[in-house]
C-alpha atoms as a PDB file:
ATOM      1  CA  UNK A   1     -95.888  12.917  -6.832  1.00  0.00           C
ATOM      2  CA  UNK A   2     -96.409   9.130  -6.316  1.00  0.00           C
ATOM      3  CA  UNK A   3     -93.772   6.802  -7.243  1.00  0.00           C
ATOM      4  CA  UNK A   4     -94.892   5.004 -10.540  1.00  0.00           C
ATOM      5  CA  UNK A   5     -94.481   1.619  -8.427  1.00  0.00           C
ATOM      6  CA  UNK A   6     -96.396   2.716  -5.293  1.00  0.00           C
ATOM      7  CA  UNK A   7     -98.464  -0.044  -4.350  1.00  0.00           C
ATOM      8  CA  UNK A   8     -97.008  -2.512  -5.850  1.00  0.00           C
ATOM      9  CA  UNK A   9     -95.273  -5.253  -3.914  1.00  0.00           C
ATOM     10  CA  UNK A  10     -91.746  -5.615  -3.196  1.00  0.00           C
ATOM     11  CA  UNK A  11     -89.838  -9.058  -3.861  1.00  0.00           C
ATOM     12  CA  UNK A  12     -87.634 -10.057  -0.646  1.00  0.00           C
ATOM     13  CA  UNK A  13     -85.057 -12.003  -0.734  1.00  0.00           C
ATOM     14  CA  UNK A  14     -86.085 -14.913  -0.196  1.00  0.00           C
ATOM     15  CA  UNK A  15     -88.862 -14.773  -3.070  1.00  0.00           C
ATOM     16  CA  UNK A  16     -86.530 -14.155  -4.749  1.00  0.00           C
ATOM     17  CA  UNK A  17     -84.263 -16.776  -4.909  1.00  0.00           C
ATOM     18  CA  UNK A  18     -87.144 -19.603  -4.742  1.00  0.00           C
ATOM     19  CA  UNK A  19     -88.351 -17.921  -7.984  1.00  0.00           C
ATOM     20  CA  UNK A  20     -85.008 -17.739  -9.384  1.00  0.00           C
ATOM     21  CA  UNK A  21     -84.551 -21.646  -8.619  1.00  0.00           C
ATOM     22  CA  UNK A  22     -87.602 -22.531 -10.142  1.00  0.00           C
ATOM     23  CA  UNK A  23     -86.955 -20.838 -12.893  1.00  0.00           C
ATOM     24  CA  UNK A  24     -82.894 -22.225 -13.519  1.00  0.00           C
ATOM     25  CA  UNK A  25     -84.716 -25.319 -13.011  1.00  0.00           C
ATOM     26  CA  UNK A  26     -87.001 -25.496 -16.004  1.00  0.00           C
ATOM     27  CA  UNK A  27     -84.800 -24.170 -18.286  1.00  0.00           C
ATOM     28  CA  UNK A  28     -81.468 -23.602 -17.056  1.00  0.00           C
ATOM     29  CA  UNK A  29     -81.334 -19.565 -16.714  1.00  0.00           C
ATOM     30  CA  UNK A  30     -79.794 -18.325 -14.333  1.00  0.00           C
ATOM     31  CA  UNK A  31     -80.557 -14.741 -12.972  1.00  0.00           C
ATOM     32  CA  UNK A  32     -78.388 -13.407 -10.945  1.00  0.00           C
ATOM     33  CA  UNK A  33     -79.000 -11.570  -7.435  1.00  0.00           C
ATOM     34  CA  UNK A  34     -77.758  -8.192  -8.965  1.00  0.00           C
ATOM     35  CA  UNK A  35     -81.046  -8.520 -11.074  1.00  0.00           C
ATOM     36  CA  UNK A  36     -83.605  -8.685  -8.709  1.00  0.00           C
ATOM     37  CA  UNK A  37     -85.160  -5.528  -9.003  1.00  0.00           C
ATOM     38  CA  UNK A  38     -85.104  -6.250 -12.931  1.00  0.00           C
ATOM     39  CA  UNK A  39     -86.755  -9.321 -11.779  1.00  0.00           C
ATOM     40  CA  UNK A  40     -89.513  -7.879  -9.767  1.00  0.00           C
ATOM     41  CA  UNK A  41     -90.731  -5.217 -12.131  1.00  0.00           C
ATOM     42  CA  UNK A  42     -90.699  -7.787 -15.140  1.00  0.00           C
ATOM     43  CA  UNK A  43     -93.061  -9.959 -13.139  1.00  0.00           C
ATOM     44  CA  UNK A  44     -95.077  -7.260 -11.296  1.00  0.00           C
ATOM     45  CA  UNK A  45     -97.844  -7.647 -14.757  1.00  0.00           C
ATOM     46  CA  UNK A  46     -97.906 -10.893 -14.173  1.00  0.00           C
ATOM     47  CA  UNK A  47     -99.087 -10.772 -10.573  1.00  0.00           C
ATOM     48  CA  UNK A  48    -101.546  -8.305 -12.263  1.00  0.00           C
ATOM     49  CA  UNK A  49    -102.747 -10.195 -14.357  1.00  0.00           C
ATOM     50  CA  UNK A  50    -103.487 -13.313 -12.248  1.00  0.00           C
ATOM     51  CA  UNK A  51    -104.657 -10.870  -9.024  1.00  0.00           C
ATOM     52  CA  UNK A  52    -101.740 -12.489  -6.852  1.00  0.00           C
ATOM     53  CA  UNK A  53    -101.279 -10.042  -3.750  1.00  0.00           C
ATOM     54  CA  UNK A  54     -97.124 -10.819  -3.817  1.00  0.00           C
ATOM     55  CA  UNK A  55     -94.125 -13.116  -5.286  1.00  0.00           C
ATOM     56  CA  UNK A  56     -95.007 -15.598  -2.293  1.00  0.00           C
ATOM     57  CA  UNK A  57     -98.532 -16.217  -4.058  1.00  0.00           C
ATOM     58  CA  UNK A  58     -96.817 -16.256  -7.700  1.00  0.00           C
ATOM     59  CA  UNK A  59     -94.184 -18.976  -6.479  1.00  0.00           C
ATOM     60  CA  UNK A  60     -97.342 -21.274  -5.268  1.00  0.00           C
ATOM     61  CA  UNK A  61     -98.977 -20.292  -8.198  1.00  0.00           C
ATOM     62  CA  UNK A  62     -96.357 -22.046 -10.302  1.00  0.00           C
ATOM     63  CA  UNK A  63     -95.597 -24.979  -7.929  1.00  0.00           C
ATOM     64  CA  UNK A  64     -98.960 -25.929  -7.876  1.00  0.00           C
ATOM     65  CA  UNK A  65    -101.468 -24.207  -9.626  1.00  0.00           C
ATOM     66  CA  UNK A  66    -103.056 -26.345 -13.085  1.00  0.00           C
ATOM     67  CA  UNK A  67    -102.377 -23.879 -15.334  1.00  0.00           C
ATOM     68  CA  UNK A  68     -98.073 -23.211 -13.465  1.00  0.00           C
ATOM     69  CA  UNK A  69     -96.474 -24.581 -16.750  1.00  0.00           C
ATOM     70  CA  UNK A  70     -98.476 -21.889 -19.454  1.00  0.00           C
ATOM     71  CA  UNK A  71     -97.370 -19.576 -16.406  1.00  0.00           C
ATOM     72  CA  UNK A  72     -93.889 -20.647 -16.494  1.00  0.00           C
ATOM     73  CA  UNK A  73     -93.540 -19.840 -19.462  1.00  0.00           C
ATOM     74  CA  UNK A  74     -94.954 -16.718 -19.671  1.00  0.00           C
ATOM     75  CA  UNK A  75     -92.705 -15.877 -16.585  1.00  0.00           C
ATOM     76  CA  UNK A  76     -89.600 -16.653 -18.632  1.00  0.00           C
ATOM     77  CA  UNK A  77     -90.791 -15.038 -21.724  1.00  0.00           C
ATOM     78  CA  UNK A  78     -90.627 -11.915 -19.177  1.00  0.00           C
ATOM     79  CA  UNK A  79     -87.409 -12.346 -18.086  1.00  0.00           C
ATOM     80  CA  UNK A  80     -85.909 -12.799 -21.417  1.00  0.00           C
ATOM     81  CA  UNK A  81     -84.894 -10.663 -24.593  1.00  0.00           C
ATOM     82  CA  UNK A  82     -84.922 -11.956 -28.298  1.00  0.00           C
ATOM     83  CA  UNK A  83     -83.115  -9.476 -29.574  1.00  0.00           C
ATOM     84  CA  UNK A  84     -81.984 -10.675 -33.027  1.00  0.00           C
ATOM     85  CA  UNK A  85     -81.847  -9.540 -37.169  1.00  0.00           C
ATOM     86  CA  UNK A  86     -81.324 -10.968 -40.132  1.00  0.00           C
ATOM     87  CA  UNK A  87     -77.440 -11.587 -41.364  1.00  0.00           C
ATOM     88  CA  UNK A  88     -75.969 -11.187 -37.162  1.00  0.00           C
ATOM     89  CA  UNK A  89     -72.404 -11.422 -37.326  1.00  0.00           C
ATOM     90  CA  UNK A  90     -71.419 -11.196 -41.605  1.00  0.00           C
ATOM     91  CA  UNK A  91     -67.739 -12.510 -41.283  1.00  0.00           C
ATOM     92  CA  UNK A  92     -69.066 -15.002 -39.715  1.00  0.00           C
ATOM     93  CA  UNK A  93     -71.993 -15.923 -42.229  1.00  0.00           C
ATOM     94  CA  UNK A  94     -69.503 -15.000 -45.094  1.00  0.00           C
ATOM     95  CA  UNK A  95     -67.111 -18.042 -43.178  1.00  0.00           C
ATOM     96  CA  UNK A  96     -69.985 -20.168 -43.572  1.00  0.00           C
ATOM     97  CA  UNK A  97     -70.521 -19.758 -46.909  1.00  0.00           C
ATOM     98  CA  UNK A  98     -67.304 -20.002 -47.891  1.00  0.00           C
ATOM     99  CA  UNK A  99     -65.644 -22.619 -45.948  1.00  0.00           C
ATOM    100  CA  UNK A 100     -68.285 -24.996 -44.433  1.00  0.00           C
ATOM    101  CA  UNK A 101     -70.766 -25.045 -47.042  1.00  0.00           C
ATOM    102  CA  UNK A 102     -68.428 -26.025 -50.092  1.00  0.00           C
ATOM    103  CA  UNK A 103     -67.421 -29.389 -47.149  1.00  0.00           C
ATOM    104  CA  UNK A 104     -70.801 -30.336 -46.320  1.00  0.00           C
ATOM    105  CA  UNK A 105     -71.764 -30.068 -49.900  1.00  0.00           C
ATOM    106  CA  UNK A 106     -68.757 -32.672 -50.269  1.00  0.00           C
ATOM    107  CA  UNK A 107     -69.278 -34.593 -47.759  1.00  0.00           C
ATOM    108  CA  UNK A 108     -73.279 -34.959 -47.781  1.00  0.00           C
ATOM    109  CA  UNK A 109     -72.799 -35.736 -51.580  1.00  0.00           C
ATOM    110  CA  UNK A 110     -74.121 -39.190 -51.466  1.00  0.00           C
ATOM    111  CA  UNK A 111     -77.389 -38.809 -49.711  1.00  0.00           C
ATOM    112  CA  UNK A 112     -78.148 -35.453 -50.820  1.00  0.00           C
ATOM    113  CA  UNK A 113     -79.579 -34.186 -47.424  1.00  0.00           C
ATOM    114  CA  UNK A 114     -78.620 -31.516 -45.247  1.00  0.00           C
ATOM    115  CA  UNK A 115     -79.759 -30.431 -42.202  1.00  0.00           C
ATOM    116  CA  UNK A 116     -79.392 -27.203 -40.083  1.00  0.00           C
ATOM    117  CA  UNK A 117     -80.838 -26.339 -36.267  1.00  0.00           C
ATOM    118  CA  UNK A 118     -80.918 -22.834 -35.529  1.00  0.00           C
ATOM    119  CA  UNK A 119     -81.002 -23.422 -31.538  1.00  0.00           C
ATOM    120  CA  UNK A 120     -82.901 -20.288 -29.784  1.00  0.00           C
ATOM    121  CA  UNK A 121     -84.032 -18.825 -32.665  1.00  0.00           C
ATOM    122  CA  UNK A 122     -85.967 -16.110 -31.862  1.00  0.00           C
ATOM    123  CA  UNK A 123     -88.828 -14.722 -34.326  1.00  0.00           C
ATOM    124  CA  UNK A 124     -87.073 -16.546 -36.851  1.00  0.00           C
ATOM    125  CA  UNK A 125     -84.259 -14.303 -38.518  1.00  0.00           C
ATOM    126  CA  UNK A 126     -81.363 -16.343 -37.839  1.00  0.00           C
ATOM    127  CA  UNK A 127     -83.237 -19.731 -39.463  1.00  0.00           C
ATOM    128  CA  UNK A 128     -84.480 -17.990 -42.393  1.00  0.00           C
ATOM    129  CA  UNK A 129     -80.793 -15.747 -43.036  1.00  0.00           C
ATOM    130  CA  UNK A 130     -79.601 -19.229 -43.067  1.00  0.00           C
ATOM    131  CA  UNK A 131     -81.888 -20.668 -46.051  1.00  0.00           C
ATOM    132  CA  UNK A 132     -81.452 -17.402 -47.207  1.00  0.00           C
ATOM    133  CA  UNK A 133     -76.853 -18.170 -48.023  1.00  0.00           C
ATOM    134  CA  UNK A 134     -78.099 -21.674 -48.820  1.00  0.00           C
ATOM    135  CA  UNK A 135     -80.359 -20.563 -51.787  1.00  0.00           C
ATOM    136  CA  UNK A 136     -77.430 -18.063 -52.783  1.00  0.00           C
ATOM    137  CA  UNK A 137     -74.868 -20.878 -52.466  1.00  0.00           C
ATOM    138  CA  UNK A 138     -76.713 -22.418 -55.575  1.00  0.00           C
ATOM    139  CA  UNK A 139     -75.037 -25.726 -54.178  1.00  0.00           C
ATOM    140  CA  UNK A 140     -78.286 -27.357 -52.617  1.00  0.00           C
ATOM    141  CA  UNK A 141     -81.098 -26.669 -55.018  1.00  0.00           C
ATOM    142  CA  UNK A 142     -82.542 -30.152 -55.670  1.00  0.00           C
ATOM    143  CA  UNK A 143     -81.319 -31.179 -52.305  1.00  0.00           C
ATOM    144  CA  UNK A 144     -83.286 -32.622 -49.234  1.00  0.00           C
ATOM    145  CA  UNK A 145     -83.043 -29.347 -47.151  1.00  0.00           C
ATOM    146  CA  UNK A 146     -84.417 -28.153 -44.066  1.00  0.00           C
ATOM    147  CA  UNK A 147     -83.442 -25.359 -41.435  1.00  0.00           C
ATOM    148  CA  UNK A 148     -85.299 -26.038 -37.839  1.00  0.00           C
ATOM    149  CA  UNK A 149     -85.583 -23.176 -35.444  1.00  0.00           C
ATOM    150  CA  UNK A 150     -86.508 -23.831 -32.362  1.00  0.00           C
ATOM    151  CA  UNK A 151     -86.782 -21.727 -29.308  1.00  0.00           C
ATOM    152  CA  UNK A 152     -88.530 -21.300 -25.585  1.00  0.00           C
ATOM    153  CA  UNK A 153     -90.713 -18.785 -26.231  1.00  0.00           C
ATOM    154  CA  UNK A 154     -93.933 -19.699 -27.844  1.00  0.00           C
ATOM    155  CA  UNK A 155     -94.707 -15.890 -28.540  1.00  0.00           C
ATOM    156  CA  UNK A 156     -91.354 -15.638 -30.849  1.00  0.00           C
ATOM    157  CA  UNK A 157     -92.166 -18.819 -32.946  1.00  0.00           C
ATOM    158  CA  UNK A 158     -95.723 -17.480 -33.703  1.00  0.00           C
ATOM    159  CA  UNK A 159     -93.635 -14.291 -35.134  1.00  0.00           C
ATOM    160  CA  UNK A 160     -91.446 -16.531 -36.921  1.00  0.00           C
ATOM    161  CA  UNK A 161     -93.977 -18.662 -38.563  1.00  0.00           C
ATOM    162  CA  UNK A 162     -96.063 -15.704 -39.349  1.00  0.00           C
ATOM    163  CA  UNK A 163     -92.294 -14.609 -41.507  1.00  0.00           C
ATOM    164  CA  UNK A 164     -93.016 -10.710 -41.790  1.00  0.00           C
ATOM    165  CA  UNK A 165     -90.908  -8.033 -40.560  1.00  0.00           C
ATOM    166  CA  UNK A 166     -90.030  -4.515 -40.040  1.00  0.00           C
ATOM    167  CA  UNK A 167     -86.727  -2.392 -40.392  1.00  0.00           C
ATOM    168  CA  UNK A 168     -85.157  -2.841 -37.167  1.00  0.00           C
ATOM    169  CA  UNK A 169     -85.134  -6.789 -38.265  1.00  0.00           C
ATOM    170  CA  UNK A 170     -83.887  -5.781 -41.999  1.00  0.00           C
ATOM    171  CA  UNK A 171     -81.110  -3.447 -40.695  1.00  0.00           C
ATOM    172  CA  UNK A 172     -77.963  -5.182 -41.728  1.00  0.00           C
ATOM    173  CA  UNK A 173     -79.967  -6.861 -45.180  1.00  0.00           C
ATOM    174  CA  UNK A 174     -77.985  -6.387 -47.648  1.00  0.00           C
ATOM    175  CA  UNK A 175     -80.439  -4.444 -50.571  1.00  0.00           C
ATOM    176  CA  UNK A 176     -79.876  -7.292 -53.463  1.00  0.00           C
ATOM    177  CA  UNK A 177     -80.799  -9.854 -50.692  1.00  0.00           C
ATOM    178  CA  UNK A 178     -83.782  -8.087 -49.721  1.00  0.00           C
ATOM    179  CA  UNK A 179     -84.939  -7.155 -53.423  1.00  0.00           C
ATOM    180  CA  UNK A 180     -84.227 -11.655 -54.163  1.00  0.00           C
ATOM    181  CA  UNK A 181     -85.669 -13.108 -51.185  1.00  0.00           C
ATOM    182  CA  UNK A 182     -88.507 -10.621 -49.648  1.00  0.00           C
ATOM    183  CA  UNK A 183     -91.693  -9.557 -50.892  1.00  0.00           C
ATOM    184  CA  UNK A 184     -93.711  -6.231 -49.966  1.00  0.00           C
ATOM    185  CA  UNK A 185     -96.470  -6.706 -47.735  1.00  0.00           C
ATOM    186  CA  UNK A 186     -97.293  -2.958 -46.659  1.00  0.00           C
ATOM    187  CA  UNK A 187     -95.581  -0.353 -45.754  1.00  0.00           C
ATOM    188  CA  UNK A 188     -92.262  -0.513 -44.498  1.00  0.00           C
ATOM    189  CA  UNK A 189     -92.858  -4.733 -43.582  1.00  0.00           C
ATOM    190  CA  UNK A 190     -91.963  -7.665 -46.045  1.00  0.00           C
ATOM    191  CA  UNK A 191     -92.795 -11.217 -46.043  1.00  0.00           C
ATOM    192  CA  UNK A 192     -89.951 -13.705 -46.277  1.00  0.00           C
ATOM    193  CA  UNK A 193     -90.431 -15.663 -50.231  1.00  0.00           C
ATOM    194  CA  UNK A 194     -92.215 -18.730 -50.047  1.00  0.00           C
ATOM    195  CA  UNK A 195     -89.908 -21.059 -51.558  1.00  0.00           C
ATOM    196  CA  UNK A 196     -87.432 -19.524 -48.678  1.00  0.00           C
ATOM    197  CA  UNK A 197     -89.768 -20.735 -46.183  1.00  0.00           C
ATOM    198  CA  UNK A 198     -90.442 -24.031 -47.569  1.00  0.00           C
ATOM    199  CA  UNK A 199     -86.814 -25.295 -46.273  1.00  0.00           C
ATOM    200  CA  UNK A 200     -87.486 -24.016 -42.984  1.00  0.00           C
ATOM    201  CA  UNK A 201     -89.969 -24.996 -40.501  1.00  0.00           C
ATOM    202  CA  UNK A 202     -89.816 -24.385 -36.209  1.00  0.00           C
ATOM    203  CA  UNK A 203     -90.697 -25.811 -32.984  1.00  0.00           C
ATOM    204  CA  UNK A 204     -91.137 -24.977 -29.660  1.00  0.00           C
ATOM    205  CA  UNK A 205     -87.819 -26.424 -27.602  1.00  0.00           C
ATOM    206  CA  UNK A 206     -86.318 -25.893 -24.088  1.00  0.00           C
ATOM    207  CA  UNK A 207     -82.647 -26.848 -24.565  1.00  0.00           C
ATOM    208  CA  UNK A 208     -82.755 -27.711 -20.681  1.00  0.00           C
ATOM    209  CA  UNK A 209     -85.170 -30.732 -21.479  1.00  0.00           C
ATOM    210  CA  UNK A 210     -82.515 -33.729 -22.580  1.00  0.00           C
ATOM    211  CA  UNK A 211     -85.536 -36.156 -22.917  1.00  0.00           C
ATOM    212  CA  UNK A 212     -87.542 -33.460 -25.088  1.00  0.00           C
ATOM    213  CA  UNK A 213     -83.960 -33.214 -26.953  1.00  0.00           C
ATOM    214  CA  UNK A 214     -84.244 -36.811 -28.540  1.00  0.00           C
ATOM    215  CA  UNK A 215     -87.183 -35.281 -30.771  1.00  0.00           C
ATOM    216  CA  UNK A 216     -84.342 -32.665 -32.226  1.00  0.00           C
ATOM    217  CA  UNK A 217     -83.558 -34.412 -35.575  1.00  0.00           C
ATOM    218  CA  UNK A 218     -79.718 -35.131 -36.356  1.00  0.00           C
ATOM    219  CA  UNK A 219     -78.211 -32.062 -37.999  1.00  0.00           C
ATOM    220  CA  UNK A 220     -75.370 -31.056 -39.542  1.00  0.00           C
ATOM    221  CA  UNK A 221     -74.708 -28.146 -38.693  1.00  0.00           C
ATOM    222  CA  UNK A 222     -76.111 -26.209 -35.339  1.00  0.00           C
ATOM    223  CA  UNK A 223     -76.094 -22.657 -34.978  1.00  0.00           C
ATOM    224  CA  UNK A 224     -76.819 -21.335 -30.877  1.00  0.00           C
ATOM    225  CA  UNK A 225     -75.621 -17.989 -31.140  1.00  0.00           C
ATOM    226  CA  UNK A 226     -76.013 -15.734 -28.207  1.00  0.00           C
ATOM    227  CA  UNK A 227     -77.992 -18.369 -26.049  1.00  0.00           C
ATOM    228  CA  UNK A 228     -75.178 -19.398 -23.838  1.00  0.00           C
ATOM    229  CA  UNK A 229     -74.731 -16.252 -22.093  1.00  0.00           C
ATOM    230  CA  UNK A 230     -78.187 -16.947 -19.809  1.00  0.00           C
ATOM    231  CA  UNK A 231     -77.083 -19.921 -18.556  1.00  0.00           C
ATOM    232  CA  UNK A 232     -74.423 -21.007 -15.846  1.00  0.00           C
ATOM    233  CA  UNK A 233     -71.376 -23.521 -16.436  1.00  0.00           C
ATOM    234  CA  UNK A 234     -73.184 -26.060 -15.626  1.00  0.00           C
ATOM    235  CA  UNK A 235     -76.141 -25.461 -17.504  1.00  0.00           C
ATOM    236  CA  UNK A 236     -74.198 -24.794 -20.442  1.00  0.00           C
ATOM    237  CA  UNK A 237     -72.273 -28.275 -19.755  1.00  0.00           C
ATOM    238  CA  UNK A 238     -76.082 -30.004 -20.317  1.00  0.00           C
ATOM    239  CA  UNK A 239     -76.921 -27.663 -23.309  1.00  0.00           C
ATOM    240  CA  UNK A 240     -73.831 -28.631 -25.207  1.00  0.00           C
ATOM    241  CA  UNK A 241     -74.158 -32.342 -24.153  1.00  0.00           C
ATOM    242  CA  UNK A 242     -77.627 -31.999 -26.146  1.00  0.00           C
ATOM    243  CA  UNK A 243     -76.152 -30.331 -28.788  1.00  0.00           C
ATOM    244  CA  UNK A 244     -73.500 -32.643 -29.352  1.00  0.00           C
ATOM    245  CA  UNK A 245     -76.076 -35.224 -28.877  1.00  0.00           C
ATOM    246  CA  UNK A 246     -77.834 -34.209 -31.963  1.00  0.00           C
ATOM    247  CA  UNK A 247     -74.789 -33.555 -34.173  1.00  0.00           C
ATOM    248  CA  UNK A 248     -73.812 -35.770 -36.548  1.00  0.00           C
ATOM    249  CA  UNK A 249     -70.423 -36.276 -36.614  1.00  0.00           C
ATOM    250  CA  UNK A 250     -67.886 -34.580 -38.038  1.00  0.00           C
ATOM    251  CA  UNK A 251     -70.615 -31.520 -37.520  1.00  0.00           C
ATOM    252  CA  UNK A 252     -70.445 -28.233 -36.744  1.00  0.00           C
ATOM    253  CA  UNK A 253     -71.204 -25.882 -33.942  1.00  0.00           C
ATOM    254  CA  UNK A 254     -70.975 -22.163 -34.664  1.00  0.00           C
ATOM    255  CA  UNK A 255     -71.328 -19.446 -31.912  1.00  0.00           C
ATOM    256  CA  UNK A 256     -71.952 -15.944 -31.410  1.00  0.00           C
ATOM    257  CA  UNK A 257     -68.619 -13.740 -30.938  1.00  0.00           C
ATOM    258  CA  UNK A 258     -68.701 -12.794 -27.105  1.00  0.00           C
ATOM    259  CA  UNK A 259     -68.912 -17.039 -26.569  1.00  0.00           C
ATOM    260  CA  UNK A 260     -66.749 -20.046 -26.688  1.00  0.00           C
ATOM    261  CA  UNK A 261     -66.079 -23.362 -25.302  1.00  0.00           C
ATOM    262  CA  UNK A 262     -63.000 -22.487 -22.793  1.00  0.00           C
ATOM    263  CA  UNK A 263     -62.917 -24.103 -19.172  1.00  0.00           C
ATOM    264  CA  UNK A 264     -66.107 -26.497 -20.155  1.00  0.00           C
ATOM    265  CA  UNK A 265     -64.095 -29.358 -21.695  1.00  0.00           C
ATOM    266  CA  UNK A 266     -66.758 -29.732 -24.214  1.00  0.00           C
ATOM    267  CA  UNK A 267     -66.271 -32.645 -26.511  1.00  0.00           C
ATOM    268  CA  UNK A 268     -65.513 -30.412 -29.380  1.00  0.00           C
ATOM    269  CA  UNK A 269     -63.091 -29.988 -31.800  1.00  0.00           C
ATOM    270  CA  UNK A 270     -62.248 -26.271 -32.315  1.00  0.00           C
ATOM    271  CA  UNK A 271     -61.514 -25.887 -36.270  1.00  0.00           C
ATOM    272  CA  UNK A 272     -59.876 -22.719 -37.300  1.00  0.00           C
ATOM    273  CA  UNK A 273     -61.172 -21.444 -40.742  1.00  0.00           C
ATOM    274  CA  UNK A 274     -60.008 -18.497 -42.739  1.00  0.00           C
ATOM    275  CA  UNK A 275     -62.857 -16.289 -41.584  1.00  0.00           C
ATOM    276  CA  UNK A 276     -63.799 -17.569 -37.894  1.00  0.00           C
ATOM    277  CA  UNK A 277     -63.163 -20.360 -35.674  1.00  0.00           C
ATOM    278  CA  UNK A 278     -65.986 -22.649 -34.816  1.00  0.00           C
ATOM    279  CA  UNK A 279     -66.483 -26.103 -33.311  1.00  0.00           C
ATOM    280  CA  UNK A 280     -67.323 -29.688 -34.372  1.00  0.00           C
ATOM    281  CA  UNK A 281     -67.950 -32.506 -33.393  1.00  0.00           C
ATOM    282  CA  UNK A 282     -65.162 -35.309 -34.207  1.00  0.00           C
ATOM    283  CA  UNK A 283     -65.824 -38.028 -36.579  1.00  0.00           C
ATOM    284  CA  UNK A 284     -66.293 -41.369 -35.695  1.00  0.00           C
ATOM    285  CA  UNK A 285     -63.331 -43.901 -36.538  1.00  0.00           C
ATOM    286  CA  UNK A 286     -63.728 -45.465 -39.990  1.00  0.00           C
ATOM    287  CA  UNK A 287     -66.771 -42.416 -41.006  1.00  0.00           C
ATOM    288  CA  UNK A 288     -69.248 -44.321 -38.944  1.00  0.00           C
ATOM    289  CA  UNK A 289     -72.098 -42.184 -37.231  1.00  0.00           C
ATOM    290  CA  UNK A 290     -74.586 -41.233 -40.351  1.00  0.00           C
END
C-alpha cells in the first residue's frame, strides 16, 4: 500500500529554517525544529495549490513573487489554530465582571466611553462574550462602547463578522445567556443579537507590526488570551510593548491561565483581585494620560 504522502516532497533542513525565519519575521511566531514535519504537511496544499515542485520554490515564492504577502498569510493561517468559545476561562470573566468593571465604570465616569481590544480574536467569540458581561453588567447602557477584535487571520474575521455559530463554539454558554443574547438561525447555529454586535466591530491586525499598531485605538482594557504562547521572549517583549502602547493608563491587561509576565520585565503592574490576578498598566503621576 502506498504511503498517503508518497510523492510528495520532503522539507530539509535547511528549508526549513529559511521558512521558519520568514515566517517569525512577519509576525513573530516562532516554530520550533521539533515541528517540522507538522510544518511540512501543513504547507504541502499549499505547494499544491500554487504547482511549486518543493519548499525551495515556496520560499522564493514568498520572497519575491507579487502575490508573497496574500501567500504569507495563507502560509500562517496554516500553521496556526484558532481554537476558541464563547465564555473561555469563567472565574476569570466572573473577575471581570465583578472587580474591574464596577472601577472602570468609576473611573470612565466623566467621559462616558469605554473601550475594549480583544487582541487575536479568533472568529470572534472572545469580543462578542465580552459585549455579551457588558450588556449584563447593566452599567454601560447609554455609554460610548465598543469591543475591537482584531486578529492575523483574515479567514477568522470573515467568521466573526459573519457572527453565527455552532455547538462546539456555544459549549460553555450558559442557557439564560444564550436564550438573551442569540437568535436561531437554523438548525443547531445562532446568530449573535444585533444590538450585541453593534458595540463590537474587528480588524485585521498583526501584533508584530508596531507601525500598523498606532492605528489600534487607546483602550481600556486589552484582553490577549492564549496568543503569547506562539511567540518567543523576545517577540513577546515587542507584543507587550504594543500593548502597553495602546493602553491607557491605569489599564488593564488580562491573560489566559497557562501565561504571565515572569522573566520579561514588562512594564506592568500585576494587581491581585479576588477572583484572578491580571496586569495594568500604571497611572501616570497627577491622572495624566487620557
Amino acid at each position: 500500500m502506498p504511503r498517503f504522502d508518497e510523492g510528495r516532497p520532503e522539507m530539509t533542513l535547511e528549508e526549513f529554517r529559511l521558512l521558519r525565519d520568514h515566517v517569525y519575521a512577519h509576525c513573530g511566531i516562532l516554530i520550533h525544529e521539533d515541528m517540522k514535519f507538522v510544518m511540512e504537511r501543513r504547507l504541502w496544499p499549499r505547494l499544491e495549490a500554487l504547482g511549486l515542485a518543493d519548499f525551495g520554490a515556496y520560499h522564493r515564492y514568498l520572497r519575491y513573487d507579487a502575490q508573497r504577502i496574500a501567500e504569507l498569510e495563507a502560509a500562517v493561517e496554516s500553521l496556526t489554530t484558532h481554537e476558541t468559545y464563547f465564555f473561555r476561562e469563567p472565574a476569570q470573566l466572573k473577575a471581570f465582571c465583578e472587580e474591574l468593571l464596577p472601577l472602570l465604570e468609576k473611573k470612565n465616569a466623566r467621559t462616558r466611553r469605554l473601550r475594549l481590544w480583544s487582541a487575536g480574536c479568533s472568529s470572534g467569540e472572545e469580543a462578542y462574550t465580552v459585549a455579551m458581561l457588558l450588556k449584563d453588567s447593566g452599567r454601560f447602557d447609554d455609554w460610548d462602547v465598543e469591543v475591537h477584535g482584531t486578529d492575523l487571520s483574515r479567514r477568522v474575521l470573515a467568521v466573526a463578522r459573519r457572527a453565527e455559530y455552532g455547538p462546539s463554539a456555544l459549549r460553555a454558554t450558559p442557557p439564560d445567556l444564550l436564550e438573551r443574547f442569540f437568535v436561531p438561525v437554523g438548525v443547531n447555529r445562532v446568530r449573535v443579537r444585533d444590538d450585541v454586535k453593534a458595540w463590537v466591530s474587528f480588524g485585521h491586525h498583526n501584533l508584530a507590526d508596531e507601525a500598523a499598531s498606532q492605528l489600534v485605538p487607546r483602550t481600556d482594557v486589552v484582553f490577549c488570551r492564549n496568543v503569547m504562547i506562539y511567540f518567543d521572549q523576545a517577540a513577546r517583549r515587542r507584543v507587550l510593548g504594543v500593548i502597553r502602547d495602546r493602553l491607557c493608563p491605569g489599564g488593564y491587561l488580562l491573560l489566559g491561565h497557562a501565561e504571565n509576565l515572569l522573566s520579561l520585565g514588562a512594564d506592568f503592574e500585576l494587581v491581585h483581585l479576588k477572583g484572578d490576578l491580571v496586569y495594568r498598566r500604571p497611572e501616570l503621576p497627577n491622572g495624566e494620560g487620557r
